[in-house]
Protein backbone atom coordinates (compact mmCIF):
# COMPACT_ATOMS: atom_id res chain seq x y z
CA UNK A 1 0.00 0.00 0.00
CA UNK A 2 1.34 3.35 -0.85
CA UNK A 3 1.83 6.07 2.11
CA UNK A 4 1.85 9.50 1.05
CA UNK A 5 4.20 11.22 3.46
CA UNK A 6 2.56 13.98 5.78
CA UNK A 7 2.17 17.20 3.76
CA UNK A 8 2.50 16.59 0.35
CA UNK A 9 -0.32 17.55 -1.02
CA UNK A 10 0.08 20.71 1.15
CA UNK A 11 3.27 21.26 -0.92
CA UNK A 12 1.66 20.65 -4.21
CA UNK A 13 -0.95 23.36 -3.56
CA UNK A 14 1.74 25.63 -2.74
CA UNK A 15 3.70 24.35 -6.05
CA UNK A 16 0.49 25.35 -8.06
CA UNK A 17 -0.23 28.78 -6.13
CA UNK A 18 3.70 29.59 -6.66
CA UNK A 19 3.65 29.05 -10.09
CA UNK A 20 0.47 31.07 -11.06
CA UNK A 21 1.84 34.06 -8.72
CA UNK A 22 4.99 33.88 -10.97
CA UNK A 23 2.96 33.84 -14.21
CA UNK A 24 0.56 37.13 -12.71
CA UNK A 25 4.10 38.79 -11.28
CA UNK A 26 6.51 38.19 -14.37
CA UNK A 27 4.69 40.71 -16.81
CA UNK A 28 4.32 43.22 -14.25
CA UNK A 29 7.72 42.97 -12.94
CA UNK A 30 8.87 43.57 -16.54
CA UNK A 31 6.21 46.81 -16.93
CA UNK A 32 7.66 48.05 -13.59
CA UNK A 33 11.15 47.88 -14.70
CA UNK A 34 10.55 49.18 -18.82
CA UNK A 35 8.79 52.50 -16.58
CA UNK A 36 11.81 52.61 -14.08
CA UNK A 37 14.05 52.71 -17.32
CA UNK A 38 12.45 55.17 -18.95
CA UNK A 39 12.84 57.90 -15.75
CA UNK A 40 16.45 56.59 -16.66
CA UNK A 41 16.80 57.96 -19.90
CA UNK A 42 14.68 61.16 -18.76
CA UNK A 43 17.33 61.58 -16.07
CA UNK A 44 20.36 61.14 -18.32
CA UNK A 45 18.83 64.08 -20.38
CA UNK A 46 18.61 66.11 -17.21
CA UNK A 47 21.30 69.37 -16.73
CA UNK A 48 21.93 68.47 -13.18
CA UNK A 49 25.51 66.07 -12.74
CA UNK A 50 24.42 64.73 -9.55
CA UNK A 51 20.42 62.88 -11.57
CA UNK A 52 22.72 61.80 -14.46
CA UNK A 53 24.81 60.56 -11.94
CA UNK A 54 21.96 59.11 -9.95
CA UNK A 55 20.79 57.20 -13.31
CA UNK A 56 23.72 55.42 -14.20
CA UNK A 57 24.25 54.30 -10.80
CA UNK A 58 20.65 52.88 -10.77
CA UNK A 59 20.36 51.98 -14.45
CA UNK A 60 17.68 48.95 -14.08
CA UNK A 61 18.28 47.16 -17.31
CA UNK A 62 20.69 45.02 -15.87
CA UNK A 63 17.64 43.17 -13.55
CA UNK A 64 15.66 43.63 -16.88
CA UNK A 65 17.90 41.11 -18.86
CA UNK A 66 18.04 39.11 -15.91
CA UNK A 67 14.38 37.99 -15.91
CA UNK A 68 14.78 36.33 -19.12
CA UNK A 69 16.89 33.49 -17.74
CA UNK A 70 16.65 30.91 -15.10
CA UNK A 71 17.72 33.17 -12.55
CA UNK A 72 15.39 35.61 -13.15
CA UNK A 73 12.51 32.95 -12.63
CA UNK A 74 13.96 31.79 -9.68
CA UNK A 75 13.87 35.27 -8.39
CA UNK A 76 9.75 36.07 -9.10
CA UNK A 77 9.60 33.13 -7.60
CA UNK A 78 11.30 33.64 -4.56
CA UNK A 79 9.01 37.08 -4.84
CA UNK A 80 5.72 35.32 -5.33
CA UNK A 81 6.46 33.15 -2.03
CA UNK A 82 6.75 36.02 0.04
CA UNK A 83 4.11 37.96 -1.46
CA UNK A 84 1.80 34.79 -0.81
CA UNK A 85 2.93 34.95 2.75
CA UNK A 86 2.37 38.15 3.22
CA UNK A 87 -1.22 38.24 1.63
CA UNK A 88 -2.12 35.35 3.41
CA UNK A 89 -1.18 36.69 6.85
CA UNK A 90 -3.14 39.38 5.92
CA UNK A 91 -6.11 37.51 4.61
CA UNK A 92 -6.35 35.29 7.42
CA UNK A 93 -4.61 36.36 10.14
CA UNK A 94 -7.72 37.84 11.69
CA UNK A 95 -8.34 36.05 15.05
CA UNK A 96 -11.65 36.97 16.44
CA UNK A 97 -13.97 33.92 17.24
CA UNK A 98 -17.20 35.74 17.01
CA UNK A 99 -19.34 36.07 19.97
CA UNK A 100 -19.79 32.20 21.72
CA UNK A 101 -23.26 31.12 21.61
CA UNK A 102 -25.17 30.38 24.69
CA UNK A 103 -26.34 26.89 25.92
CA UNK A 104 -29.52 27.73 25.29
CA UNK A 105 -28.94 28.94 21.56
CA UNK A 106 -27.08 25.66 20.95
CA UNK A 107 -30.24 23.74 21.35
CA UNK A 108 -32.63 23.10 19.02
CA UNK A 109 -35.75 25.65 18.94
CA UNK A 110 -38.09 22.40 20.08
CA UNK A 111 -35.99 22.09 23.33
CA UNK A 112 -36.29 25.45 23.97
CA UNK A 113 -39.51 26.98 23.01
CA UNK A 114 -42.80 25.30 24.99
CA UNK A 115 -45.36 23.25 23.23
CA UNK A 116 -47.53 26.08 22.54
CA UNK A 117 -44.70 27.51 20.64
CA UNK A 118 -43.31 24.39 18.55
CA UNK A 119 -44.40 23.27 15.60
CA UNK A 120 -47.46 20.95 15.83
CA UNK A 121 -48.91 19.66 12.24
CA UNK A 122 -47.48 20.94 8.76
CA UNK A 123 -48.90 23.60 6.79
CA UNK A 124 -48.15 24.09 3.17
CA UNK A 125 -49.02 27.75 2.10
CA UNK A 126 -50.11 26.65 -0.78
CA UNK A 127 -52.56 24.40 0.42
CA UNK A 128 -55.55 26.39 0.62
CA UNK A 129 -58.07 24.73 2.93
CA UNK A 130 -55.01 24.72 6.15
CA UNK A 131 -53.67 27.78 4.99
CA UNK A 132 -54.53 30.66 7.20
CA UNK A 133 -53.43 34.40 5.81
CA UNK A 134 -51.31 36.33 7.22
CA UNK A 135 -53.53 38.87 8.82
CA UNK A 136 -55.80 36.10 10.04
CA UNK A 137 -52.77 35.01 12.06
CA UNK A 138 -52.02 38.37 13.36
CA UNK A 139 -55.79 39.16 14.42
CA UNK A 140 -56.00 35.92 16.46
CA UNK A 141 -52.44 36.54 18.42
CA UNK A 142 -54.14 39.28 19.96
CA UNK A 143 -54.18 42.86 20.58
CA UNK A 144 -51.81 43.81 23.19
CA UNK A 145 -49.30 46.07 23.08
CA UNK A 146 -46.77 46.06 25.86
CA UNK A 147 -45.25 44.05 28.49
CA UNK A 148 -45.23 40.00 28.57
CA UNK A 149 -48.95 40.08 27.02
CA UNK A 150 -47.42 41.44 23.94
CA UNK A 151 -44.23 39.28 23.99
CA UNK A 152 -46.39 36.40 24.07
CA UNK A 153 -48.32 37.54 20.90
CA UNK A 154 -45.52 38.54 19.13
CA UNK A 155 -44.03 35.32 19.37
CA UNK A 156 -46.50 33.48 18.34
CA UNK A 157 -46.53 35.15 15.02
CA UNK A 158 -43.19 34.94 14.87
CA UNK A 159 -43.33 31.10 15.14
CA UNK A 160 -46.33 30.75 12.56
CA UNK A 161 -44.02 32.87 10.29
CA UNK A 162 -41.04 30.50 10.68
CA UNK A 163 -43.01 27.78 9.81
CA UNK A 164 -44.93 29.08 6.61
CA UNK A 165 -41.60 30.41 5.28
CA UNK A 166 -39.75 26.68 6.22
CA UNK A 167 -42.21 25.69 3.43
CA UNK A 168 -41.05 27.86 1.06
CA UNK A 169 -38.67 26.52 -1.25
CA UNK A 170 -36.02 29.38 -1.63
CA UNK A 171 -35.68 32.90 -1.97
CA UNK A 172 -33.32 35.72 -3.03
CA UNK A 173 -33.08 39.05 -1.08
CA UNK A 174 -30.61 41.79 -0.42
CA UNK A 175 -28.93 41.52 2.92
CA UNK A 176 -27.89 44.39 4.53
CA UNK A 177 -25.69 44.45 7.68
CA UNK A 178 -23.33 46.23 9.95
CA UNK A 179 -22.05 44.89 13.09
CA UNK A 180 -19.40 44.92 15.41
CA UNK A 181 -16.29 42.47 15.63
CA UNK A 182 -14.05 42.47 18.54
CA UNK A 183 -14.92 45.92 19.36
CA UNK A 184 -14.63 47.33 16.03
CA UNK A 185 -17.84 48.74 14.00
CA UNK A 186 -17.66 47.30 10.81
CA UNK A 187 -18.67 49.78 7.98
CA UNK A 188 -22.18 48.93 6.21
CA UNK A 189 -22.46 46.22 3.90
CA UNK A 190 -25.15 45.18 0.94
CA UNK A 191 -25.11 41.51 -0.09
CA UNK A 192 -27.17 39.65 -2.90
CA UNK A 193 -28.17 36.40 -1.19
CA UNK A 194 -29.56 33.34 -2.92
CA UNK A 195 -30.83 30.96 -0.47
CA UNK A 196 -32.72 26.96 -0.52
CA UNK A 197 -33.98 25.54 2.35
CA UNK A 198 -33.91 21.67 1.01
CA UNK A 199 -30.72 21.02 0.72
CA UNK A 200 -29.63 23.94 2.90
CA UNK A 201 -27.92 26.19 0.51
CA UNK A 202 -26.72 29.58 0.32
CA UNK A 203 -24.67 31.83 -2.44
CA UNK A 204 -23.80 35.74 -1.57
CA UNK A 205 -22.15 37.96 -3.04
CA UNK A 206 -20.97 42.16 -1.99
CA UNK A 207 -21.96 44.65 -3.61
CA UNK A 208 -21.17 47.20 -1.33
CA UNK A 209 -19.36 48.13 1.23
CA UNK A 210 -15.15 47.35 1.89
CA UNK A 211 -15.43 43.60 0.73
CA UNK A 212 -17.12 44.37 -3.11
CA UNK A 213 -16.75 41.38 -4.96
CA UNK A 214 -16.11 39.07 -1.75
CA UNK A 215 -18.40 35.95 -2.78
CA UNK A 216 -19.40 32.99 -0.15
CA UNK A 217 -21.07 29.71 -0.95
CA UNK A 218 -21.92 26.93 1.22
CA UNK A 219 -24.25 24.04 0.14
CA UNK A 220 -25.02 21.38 2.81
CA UNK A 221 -23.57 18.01 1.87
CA UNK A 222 -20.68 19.72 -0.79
CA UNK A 223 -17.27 20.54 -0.38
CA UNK A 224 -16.91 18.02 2.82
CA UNK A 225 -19.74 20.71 4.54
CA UNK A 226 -17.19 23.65 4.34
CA UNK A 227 -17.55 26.89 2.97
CA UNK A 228 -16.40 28.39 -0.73
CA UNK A 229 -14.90 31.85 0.27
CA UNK A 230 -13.21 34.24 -2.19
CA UNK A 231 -11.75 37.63 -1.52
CA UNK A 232 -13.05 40.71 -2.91
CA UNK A 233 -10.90 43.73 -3.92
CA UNK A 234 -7.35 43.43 -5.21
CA UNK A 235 -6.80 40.27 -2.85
CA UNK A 236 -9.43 38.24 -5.07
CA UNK A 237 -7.44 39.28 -7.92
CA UNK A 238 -4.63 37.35 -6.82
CA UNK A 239 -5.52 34.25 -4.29
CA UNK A 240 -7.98 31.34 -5.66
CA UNK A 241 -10.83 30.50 -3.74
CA UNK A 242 -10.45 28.19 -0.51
CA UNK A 243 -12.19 26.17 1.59
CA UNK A 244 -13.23 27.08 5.45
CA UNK A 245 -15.01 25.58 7.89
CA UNK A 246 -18.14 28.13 8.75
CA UNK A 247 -17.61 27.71 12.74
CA UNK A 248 -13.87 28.19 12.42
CA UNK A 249 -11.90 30.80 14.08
CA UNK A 250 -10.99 32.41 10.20
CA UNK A 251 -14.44 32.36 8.58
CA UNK A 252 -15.63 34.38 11.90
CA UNK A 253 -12.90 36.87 11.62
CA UNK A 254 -15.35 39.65 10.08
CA UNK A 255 -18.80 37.84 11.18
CA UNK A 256 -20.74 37.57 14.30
CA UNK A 257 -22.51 34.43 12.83
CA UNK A 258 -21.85 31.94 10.76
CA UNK A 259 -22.87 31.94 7.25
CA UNK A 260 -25.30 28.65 8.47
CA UNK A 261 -26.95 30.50 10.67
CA UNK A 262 -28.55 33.31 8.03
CA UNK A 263 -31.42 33.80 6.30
CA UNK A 264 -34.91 35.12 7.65
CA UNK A 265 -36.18 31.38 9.72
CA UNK A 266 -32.87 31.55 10.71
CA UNK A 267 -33.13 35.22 12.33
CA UNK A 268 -36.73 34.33 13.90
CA UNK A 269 -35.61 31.02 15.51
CA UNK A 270 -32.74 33.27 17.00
CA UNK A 271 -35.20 35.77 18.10
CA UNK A 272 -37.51 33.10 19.52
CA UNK A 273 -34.71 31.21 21.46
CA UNK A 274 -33.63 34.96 23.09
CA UNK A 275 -37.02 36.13 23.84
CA UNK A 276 -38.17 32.67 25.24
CA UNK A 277 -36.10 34.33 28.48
CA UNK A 278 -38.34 37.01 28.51
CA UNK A 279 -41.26 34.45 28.43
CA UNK A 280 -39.58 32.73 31.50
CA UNK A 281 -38.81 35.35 33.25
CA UNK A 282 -41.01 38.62 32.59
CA UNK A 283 -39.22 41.30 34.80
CA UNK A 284 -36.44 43.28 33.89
CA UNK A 285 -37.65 44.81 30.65
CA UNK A 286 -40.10 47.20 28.69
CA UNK A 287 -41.16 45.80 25.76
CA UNK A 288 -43.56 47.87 23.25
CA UNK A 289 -45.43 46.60 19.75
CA UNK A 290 -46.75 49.54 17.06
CA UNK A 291 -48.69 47.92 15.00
CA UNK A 292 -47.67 49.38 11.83
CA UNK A 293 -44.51 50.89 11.00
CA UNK A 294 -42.82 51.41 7.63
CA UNK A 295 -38.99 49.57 6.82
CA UNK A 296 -37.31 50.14 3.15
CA UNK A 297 -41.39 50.27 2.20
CA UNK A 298 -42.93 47.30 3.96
CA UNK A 299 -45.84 47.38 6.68
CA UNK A 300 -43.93 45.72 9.67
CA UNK A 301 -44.82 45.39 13.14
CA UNK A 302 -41.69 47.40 14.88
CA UNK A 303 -41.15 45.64 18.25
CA UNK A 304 -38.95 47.93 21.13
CA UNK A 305 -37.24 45.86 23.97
CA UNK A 306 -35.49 48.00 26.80
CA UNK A 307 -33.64 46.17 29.33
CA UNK A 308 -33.74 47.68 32.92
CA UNK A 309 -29.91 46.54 33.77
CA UNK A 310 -27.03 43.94 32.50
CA UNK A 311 -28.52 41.10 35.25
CA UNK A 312 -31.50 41.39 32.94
CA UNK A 313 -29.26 40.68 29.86
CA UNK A 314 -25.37 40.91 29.72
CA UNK A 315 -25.18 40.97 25.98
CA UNK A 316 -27.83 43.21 25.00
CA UNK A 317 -29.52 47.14 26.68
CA UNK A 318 -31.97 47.23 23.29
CA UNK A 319 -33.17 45.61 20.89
CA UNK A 320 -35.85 46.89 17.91
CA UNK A 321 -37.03 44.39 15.31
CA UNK A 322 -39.62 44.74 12.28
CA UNK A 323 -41.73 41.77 11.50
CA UNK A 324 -43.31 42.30 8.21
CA UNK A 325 -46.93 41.81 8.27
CA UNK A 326 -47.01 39.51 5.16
CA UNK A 327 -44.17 37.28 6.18
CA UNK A 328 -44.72 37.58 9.35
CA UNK A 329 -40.81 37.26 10.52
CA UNK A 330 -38.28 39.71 11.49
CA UNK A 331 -36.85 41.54 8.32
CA UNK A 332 -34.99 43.63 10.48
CA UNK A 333 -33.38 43.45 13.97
CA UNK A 334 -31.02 46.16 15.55
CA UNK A 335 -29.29 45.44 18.39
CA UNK A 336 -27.36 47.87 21.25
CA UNK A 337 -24.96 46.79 24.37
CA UNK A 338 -24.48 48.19 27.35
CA UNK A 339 -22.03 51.43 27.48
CA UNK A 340 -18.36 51.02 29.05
CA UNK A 341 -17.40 54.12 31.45
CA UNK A 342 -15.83 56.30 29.11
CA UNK A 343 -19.48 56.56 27.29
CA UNK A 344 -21.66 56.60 30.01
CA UNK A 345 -22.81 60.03 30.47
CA UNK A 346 -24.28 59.84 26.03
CA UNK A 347 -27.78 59.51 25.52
CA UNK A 348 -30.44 59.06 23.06
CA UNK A 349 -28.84 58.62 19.62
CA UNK A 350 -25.33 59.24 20.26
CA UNK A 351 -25.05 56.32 23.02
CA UNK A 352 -27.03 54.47 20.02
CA UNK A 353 -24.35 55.22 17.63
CA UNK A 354 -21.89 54.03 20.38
CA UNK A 355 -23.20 51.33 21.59
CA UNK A 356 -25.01 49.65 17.97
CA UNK A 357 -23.57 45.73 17.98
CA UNK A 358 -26.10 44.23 15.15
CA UNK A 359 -27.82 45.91 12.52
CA UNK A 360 -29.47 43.22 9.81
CA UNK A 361 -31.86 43.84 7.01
CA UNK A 362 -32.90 41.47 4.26
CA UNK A 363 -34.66 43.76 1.37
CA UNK A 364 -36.00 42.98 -1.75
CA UNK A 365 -37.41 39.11 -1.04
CA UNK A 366 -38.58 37.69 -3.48
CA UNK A 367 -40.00 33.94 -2.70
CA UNK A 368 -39.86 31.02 -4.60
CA UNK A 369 -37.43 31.65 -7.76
CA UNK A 370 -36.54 28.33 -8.56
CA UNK A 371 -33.46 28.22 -7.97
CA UNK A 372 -31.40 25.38 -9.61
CA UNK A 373 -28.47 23.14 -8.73
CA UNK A 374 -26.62 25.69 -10.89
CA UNK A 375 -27.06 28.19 -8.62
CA UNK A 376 -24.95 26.92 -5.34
CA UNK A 377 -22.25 25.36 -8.02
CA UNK A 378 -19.06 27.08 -7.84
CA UNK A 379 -18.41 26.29 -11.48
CA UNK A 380 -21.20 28.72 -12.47
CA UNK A 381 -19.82 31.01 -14.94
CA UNK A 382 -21.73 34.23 -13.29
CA UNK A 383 -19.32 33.40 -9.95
CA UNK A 384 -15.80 34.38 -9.70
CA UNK A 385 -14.55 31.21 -7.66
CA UNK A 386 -11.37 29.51 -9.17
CA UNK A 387 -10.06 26.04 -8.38
């Protein structure tokens, strides 16, 4: 039986990655150098002793007739290896875990939520004799409007919501999100997201923001259950797509979540697991409904949750979250912590600004687009992956 010593294949990669560096640097290296020799010649024609003096001295044509022989190639690359240490260290040297989640949000939303709140019998929405509408569901939660009476209803639209939109194929929307990262407020960020339930699958893709072009794919079952993730920017330019586990320490460098844990059931089972404290325990807190508020031009219910100290909640002072009355899920959560010292005389909107950890959106939804194989397949020619 053959063994194939420890690290070999790691080698090989780095063979291949070397050698398409070298064939990206080679012409460049060559442009740089014809420019640097032309200054030469400019300098040469120069009145001044001490710039002609300068340009024979640092005449580059030398290292220009260099690169055409095996030394020169040994030399790019020599330069490619460092540059693809350097890029990676700055590509993944990022070493924030993201926050850990609780016990609680470990679970599975059966162990968590009661019976009243779990999923009892299965409703297709397109079956039209069990299908109730969406503002039948809101008129029989109730009509209160604040305190644990309110929490109570909310959830339980929330949770018929979840389970209408389990039922739904897939979708495509525009996620929008800014959030905070080892202390740091990340800058605002639009993504087009494609995403199926059955299989679990999801493709997105920046548009805006730091990370344009950044694409991430994970489809449950492919690629040994790890993540596609390619750079945006000049960095996708030059390194290949890789493959990253979507719990790991580097694919939560720049996310508080992973990327299996988006989407809009996703966001209300979180919501449900989090508020199921306030069910449990209803002290500590203001919470407030209005019934109809407007978000990017949807009728939403906006939800306000004001926590009376940290023993009520460690992580979070406020939350506000839209559930759109047709979906009848969260489209929209904001979430703020609790001020450190050297904040804690702001107020209103500027200990808001401070203080903002989570700001999510998903705009534009558009159910059931039948989306395809194609569309989670890293060989589609619309992506930008490489192998």
């Amino acid at each position: 039986m053959k063994v194939t010593r420890w690290g070999s294949r790691t080698h090989a990669l780095l063979r291949v990655q070397l050698r398409r560096a070298g064939r990206y640097l080679r012409p460049r290296l060559l442009f740089a150098v014809w420019m640097a020799r032309a200054h030469v010649r400019r300098l040469r024609r120069s009145w001044s002793p001490k710039l002609r003096d300068f340009a024979d001295r640092f005449d580059p044509w030398p290292a220009l007739s260099r690169l055409d022989n095996g030394h020169g190639r040994r030399l790019i690359g020599t330069m490619a290896a460092l540059m693809g240490v350097c890029l990676g260290l700055v590509v993944f040297g990022g070493s924030s875990r993201g926050p850990k989640m609780t016990a609680a949000e470990s679970q599975p939303i059966e162990e968590v939520i009661p019976v009243s709140y779990t999923r009892t019998a299965s409703i297709d929405p397109e079956d039209g004799s069990n299908f109730r509408s969406a503002s039948a569901i809101i008129a029989e939660s109730g009509t209160a409007t604040d305190g644990y009476d309110a929490m109570v209803r909310v959830l339980k639209i929330i949770r018929a919501g979840s389970e209408r939109l389990e039922r739904i194929p897939d979708y495509t929307a525009t996620f929008l999100k800014q959030e905070r990262v080892d202390g740091v407020l990340g800058d605002r960020e639009a993504i087009e997201l494609k995403l199926r339930h059955q299989p679990f699958s999801i493709y997105m893709n920046w548009t805006e923001g730091p990370s344009v072009g950044r694409e991430i794919l994970f489809a449950d079952g492919k690629n040994d259950n790890e993540m596609l993730y390619h750079s945006g920017g000049w960095k996708g330019r030059l390194l290949p797509a890789i493959k990253l586990n979507p719990h790991g320490r580097t694919a939560l460098s720049h996310s508080r979540y992973p990327v299996t844990d988006l989407g809009l059931v996703a966001t209300a089972r979180r919501t449900l697991i989090r508020r199921q404290k306030n069910i449990d325990d209803p002290t500590g807190y203001r919470f407030h409904v209005d019934e109809h508020a407007d978000f990017e031009g949807r009728d939403c219910i906006l939800c306000t949750l004001h926590f009376d100290s940290e023993n009520n909640d460690e992580k979070y002072r406020k939350s506000h979250f839209w559930i759109d009355r047709e979906h009848l899920v969260p489209i929209a959560i904001r979430n703020y912590g609790w001020p450190g010292p050297e904040i804690a005389g702001l107020g209103g909107e500027s200990l808001d600004a401070e203080t903002l950890l989570e700001d999510y959106a998903y705009v534009n939804v558009r159910l059931r687009q039948q989306l395809a194989d194609a569309d989670f397949d890293a060989g589609n020619s619309d992506y930008r992956f490489r192998r």
